[in-house]
Protein backbone atom coordinates (compact mmCIF):
# COMPACT_ATOMS: atom_id res chain seq x y z
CA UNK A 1 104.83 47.14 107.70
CA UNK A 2 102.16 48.76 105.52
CA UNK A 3 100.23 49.63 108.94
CA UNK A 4 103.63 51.58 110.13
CA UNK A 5 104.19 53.50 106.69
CA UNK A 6 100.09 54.27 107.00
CA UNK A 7 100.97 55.53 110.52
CA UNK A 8 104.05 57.56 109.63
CA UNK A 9 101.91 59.28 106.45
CA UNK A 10 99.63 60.45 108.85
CA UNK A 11 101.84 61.82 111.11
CA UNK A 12 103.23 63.76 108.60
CA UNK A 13 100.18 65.51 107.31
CA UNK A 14 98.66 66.26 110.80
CA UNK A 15 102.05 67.86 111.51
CA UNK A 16 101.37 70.01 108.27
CA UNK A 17 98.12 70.65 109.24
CA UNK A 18 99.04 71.88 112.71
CA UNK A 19 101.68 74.20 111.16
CA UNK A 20 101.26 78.18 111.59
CA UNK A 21 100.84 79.52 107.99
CA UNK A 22 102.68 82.65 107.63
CA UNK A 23 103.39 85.69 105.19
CA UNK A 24 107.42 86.33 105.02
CA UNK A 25 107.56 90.09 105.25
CA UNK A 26 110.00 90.19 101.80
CA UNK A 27 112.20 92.53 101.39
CA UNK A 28 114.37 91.22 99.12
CA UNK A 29 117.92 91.21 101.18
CA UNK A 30 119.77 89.38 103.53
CA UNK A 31 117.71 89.28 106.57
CA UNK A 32 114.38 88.03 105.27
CA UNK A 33 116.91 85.63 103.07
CA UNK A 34 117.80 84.57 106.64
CA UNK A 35 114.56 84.48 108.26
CA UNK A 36 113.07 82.39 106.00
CA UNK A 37 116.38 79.98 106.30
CA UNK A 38 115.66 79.75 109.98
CA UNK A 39 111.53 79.41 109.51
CA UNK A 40 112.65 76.50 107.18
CA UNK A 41 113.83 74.47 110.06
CA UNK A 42 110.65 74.84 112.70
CA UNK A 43 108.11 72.58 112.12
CA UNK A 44 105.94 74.99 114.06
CA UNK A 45 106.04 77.15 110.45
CA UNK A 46 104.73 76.99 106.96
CA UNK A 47 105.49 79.74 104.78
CA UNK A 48 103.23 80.25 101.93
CA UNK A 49 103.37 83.91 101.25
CA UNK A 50 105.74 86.55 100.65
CA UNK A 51 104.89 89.74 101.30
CA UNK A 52 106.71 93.34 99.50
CA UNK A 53 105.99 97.04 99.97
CA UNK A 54 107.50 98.86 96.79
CA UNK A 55 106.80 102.19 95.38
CA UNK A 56 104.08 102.60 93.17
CA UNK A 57 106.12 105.49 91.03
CA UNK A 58 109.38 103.64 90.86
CA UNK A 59 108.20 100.12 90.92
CA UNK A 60 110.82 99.87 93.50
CA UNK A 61 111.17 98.17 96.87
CA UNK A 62 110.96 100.69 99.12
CA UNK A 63 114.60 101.48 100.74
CA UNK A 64 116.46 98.65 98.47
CA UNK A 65 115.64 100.36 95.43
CA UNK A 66 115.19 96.83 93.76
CA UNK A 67 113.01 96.64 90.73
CA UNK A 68 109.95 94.85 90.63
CA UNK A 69 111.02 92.22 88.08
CA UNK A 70 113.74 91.15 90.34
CA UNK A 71 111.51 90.54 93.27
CA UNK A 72 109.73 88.45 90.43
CA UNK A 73 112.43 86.29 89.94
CA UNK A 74 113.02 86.00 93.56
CA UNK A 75 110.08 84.80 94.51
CA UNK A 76 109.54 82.37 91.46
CA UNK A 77 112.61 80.58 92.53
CA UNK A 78 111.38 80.53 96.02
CA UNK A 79 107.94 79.01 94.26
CA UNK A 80 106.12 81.13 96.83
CA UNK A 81 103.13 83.42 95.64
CA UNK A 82 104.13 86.74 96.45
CA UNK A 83 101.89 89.90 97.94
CA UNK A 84 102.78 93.12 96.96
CA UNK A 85 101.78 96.21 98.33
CA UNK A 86 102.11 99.13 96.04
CA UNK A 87 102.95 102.72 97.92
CA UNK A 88 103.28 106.24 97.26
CA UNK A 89 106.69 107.87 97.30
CA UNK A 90 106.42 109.26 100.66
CA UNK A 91 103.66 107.54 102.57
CA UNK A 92 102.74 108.86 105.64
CA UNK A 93 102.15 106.30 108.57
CA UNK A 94 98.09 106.00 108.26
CA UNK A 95 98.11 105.75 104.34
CA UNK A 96 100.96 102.61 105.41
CA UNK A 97 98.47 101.37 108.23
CA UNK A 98 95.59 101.32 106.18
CA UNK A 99 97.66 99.71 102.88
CA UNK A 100 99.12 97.02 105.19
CA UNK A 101 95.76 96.05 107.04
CA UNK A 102 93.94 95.92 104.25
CA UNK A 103 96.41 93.24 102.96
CA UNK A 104 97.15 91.19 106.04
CA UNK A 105 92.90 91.06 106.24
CA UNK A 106 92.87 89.43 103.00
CA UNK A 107 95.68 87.20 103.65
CA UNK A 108 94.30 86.17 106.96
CA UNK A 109 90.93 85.45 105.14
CA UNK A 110 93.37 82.81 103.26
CA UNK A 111 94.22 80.76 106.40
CA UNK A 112 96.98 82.85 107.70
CA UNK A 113 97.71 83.20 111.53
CA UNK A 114 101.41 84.80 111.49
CA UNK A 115 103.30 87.22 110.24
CA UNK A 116 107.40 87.06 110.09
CA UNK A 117 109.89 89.71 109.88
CA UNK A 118 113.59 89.92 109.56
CA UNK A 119 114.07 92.22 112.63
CA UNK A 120 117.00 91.97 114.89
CA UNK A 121 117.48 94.58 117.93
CA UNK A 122 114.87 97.53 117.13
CA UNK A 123 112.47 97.31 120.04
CA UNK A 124 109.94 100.12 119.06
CA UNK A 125 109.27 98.99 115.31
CA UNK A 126 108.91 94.74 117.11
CA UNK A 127 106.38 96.73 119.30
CA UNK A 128 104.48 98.89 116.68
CA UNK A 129 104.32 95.73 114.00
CA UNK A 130 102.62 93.28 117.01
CA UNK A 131 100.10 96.14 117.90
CA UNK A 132 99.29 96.46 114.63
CA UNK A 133 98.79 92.89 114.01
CA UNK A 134 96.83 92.65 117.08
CA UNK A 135 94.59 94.61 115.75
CA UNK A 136 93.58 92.33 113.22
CA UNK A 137 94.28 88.98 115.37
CA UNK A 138 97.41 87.79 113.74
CA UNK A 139 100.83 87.25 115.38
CA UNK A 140 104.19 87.83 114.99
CA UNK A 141 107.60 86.33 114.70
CA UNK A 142 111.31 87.23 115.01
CA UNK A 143 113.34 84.57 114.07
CA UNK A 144 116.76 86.36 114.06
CA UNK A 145 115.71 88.41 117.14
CA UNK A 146 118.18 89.29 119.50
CA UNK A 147 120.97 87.19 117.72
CA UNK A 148 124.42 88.25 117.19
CA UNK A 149 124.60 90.30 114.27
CA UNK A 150 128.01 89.50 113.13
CA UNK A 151 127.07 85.77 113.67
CA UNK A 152 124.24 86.35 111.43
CA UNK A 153 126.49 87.72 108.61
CA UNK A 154 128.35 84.95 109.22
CA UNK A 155 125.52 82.54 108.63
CA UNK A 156 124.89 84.43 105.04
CA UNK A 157 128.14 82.44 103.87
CA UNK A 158 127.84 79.44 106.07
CA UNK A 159 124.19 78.72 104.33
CA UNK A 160 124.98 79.71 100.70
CA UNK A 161 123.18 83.07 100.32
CA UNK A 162 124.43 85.79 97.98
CA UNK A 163 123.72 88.80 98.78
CA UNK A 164 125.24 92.25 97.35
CA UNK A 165 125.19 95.50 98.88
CA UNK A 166 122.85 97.63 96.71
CA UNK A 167 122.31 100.78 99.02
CA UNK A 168 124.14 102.33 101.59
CA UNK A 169 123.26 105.43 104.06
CA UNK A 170 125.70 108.35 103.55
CA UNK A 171 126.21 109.23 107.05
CA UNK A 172 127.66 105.68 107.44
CA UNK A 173 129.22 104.62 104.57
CA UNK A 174 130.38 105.53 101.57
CA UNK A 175 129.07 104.29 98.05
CA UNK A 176 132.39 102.26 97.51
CA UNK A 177 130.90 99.73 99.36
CA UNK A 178 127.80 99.28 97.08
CA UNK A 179 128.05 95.82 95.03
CA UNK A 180 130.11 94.60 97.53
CA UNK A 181 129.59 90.80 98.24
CA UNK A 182 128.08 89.95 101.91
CA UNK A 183 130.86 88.09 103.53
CA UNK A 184 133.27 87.68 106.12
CA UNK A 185 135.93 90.18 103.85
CA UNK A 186 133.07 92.90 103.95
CA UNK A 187 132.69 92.01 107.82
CA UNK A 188 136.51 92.66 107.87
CA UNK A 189 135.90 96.10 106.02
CA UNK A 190 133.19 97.24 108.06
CA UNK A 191 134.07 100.41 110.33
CA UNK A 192 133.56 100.02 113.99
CA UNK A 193 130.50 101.85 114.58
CA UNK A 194 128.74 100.39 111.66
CA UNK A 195 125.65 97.34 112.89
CA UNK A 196 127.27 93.94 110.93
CA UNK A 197 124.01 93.69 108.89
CA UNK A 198 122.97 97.49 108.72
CA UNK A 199 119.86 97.27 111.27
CA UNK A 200 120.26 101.20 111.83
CA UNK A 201 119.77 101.71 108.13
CA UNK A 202 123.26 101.63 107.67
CA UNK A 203 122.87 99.49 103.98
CA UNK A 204 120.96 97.34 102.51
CA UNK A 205 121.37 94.38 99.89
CA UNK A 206 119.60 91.95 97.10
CA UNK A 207 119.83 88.33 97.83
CA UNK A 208 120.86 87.01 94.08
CA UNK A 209 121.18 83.10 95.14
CA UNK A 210 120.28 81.08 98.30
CA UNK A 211 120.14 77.33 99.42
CA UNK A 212 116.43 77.54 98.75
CA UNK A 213 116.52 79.08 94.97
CA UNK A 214 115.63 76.84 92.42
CA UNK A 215 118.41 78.17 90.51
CA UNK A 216 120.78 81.93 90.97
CA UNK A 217 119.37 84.88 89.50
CA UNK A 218 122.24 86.16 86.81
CA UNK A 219 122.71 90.07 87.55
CA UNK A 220 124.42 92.56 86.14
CA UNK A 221 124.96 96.26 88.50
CA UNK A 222 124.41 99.78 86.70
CA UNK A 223 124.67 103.21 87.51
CA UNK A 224 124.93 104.60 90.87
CA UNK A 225 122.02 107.28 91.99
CA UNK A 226 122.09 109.54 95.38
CA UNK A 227 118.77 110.43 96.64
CA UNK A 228 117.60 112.85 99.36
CA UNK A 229 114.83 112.45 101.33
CA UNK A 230 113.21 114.95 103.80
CA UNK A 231 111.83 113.63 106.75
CA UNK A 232 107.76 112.90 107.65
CA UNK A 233 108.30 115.70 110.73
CA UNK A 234 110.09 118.43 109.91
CA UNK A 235 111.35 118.55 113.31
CA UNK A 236 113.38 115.35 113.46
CA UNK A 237 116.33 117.69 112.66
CA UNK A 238 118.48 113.72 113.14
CA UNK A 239 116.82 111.80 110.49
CA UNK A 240 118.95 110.42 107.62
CA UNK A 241 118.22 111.56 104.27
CA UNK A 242 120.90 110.75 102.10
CA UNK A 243 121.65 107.23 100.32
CA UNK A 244 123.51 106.23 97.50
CA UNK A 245 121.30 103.35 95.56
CA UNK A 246 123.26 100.54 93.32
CA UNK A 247 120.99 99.98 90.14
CA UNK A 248 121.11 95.92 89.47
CA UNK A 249 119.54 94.54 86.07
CA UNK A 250 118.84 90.57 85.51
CA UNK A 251 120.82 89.82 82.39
């Protein structure tokens, strides 16, 4: 008997040490919330790091407009160390490039081989994130790729994250819909044209509880702020500029 529990003990590390340690590309919402849920349940994964780009004026994550103290308290609960990468503004793509290699290269110097993301449909940013981890010799994985993306809101509820909506994109909705809960009433809500979890840009959200929390993060939402933002090319006449951002304070 002691021989089989010997056995079974070192099976179990030799798994762990055959896992792929990866950086969770963090950016505090729904889909990374759901990407890590996913990772949790592949053996072939160990997530160790979290990894956040925010603003270096706002102390913001860029797009989410979460503050930095929140992403804190995210990651605590998670009881992952967590990577952030600290931006201008406006960054153009090389000042991002060099920010993010620079990063990765220091991570990968810690024993890690992979990178995660959240993506779901957008071909050319899957293909730009692999060749730029190529370039350093790390890979890449998609765990909600190609799903359904109303099945994936969906699994928000099923699992037990909470997520709010915290900004939205003007061209698609309007800011009624910020601090709405993620769920299948919202789904209901949603017009037509509108992605089910915003992977055009159309919103994002703050994940304030999830299975893997060691306990929810008590929030409290503020004012409402519209920003514009002109584009890196002034002649992508198409880009979207204008969001509406839901200020949310940990009480």
């Amino acid at each position: 008997m002691r021989q089989i529990t010997f056995f079974c003990i070192e099976m179990v590390e030799q798994l762990y040490d055959n896992q792929f340690k990866t950086v969770l590309n963090w950016s505090s919402g729904k889909d990374a919330a759901l990407a890590y849920h996913l990772l949790l349940q592949n053996p072939a994964y160990k997530v160790t790091h979290l990894l956040t780009t925010l603003s270096e004026e706002y102390k913001r994550v860029f797009m989410h407009g979460i503050r930095e103290e929140l992403l804190d308290m995210q990651a605590e609960r998670m009881g992952l160390p967590l990577t952030k990468v600290k931006l201008p503004a406006s960054p153009d793509d090389e000042v991002y490039k060099s920010a993010m290699q620079n990063i990765l290269t220091q991570l990968q110097n810690e024993g890690i081989t992979t990178a995660a993301y959240g993506d779901i449909f957008l071909e050319d940013l899957k293909k730009y994130r692999e060749q730029q981890l190529a370039k350093i010799g790390l890979n890449a994985i998609f765990p909600l790729w190609k799903k359904d993306t109303k099945e994936l809101v969906s699994m928000v509820e099923a699992t037990g994250i909470e997520a709010i909506i915290v900004c939205v994109n003007d061209k698609y909705l309007g800011k009624e819909f910020l601090g709405r809960k993620i769920d299948a009433n919202f789904l209901n809500d949603l017009p037509e044209n509108i992605d089910a979890c915003g992977e055009n840009g159309e919103y994002h959200s703050f994940v304030y509880n999830a299975p893997y929390f060691s306990s929810p993060i008590n929030i409290k939402t503020g004012e409402i702020v519209y920003k514009k933002y002109a584009p890196a090319d002034s002649s992508d006449g198409g880009w979207d500029t204008g969001f509406y951002f839901l200020d949310v304070v940990a009480l």
